[in-house]
C-alpha atoms as a PDB file:
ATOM      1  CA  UNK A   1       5.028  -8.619  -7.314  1.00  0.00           C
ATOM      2  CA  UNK A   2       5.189 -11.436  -9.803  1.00  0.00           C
ATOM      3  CA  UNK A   3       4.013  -9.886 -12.542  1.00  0.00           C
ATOM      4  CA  UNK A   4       5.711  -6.911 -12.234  1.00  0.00           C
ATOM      5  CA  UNK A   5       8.845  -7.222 -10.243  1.00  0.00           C
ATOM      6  CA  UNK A   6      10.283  -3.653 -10.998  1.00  0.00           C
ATOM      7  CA  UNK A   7       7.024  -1.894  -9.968  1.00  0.00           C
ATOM      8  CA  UNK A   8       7.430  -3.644  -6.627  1.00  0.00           C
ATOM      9  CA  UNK A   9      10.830  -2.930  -6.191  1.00  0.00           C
ATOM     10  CA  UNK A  10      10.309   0.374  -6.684  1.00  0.00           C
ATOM     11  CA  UNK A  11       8.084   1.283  -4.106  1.00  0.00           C
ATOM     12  CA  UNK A  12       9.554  -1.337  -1.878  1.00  0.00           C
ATOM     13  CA  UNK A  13       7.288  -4.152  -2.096  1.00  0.00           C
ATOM     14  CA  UNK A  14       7.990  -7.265  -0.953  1.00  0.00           C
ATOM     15  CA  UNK A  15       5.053  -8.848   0.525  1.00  0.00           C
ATOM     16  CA  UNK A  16       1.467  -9.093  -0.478  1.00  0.00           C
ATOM     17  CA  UNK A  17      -1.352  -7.707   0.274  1.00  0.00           C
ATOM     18  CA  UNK A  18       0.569  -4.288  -0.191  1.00  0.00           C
ATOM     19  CA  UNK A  19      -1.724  -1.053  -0.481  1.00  0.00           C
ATOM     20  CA  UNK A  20       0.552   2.218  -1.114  1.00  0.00           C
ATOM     21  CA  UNK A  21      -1.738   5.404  -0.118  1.00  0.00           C
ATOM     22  CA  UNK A  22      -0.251   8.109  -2.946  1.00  0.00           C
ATOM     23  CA  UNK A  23      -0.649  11.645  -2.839  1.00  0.00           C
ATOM     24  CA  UNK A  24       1.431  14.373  -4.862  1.00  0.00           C
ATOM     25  CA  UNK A  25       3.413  11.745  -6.463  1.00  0.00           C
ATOM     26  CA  UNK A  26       5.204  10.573  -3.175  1.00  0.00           C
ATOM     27  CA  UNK A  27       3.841   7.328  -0.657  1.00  0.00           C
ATOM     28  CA  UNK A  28       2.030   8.885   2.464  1.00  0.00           C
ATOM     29  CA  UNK A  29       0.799   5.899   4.158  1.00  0.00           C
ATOM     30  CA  UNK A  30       0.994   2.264   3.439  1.00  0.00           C
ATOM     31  CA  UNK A  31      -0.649  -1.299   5.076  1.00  0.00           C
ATOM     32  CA  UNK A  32       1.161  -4.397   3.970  1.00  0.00           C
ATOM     33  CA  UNK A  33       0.075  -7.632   5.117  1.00  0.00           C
ATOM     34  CA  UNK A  34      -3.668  -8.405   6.214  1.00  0.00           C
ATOM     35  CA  UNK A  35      -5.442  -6.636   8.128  1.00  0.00           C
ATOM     36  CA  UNK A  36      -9.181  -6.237   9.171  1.00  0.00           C
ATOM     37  CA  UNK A  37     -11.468  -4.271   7.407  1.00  0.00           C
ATOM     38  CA  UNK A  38     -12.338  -1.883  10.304  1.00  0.00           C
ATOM     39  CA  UNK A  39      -8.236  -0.890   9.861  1.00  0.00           C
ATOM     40  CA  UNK A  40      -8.513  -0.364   6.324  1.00  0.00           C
ATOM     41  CA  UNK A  41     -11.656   1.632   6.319  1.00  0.00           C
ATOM     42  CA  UNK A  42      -9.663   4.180   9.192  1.00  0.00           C
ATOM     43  CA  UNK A  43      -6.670   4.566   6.826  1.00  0.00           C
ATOM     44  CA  UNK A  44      -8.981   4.997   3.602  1.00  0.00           C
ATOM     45  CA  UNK A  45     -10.640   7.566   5.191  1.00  0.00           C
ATOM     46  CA  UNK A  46      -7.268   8.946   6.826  1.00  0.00           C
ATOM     47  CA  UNK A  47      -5.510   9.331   3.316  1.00  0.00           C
ATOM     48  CA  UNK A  48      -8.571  10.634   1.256  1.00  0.00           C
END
């Protein structure tokens, strides 16, 4: 986000943590803010 500002803006970023779950070019899932691990490991596995 600071680094990068137009990379965040253009997938809508404006908070961090931000994972963006890409397939095919186009965002499928996302999880921004924190979350525990048990949450992340079901959408990992949802979006492989």
């Amino acid at each position: 986000v600071d680094v990068n500002p137009n990379v965040s803006a253009n997938y809508g970023i404006t908070s961090i943590p931000a994972i963006l779950f890409i397939k095919g070019g186009k965002i499928v899932d996302k999880q921004i803010g924190a979350v525990p691990k048990s949450i992340l490991d079901k959408k990992i596995k949802a979006n492989l």
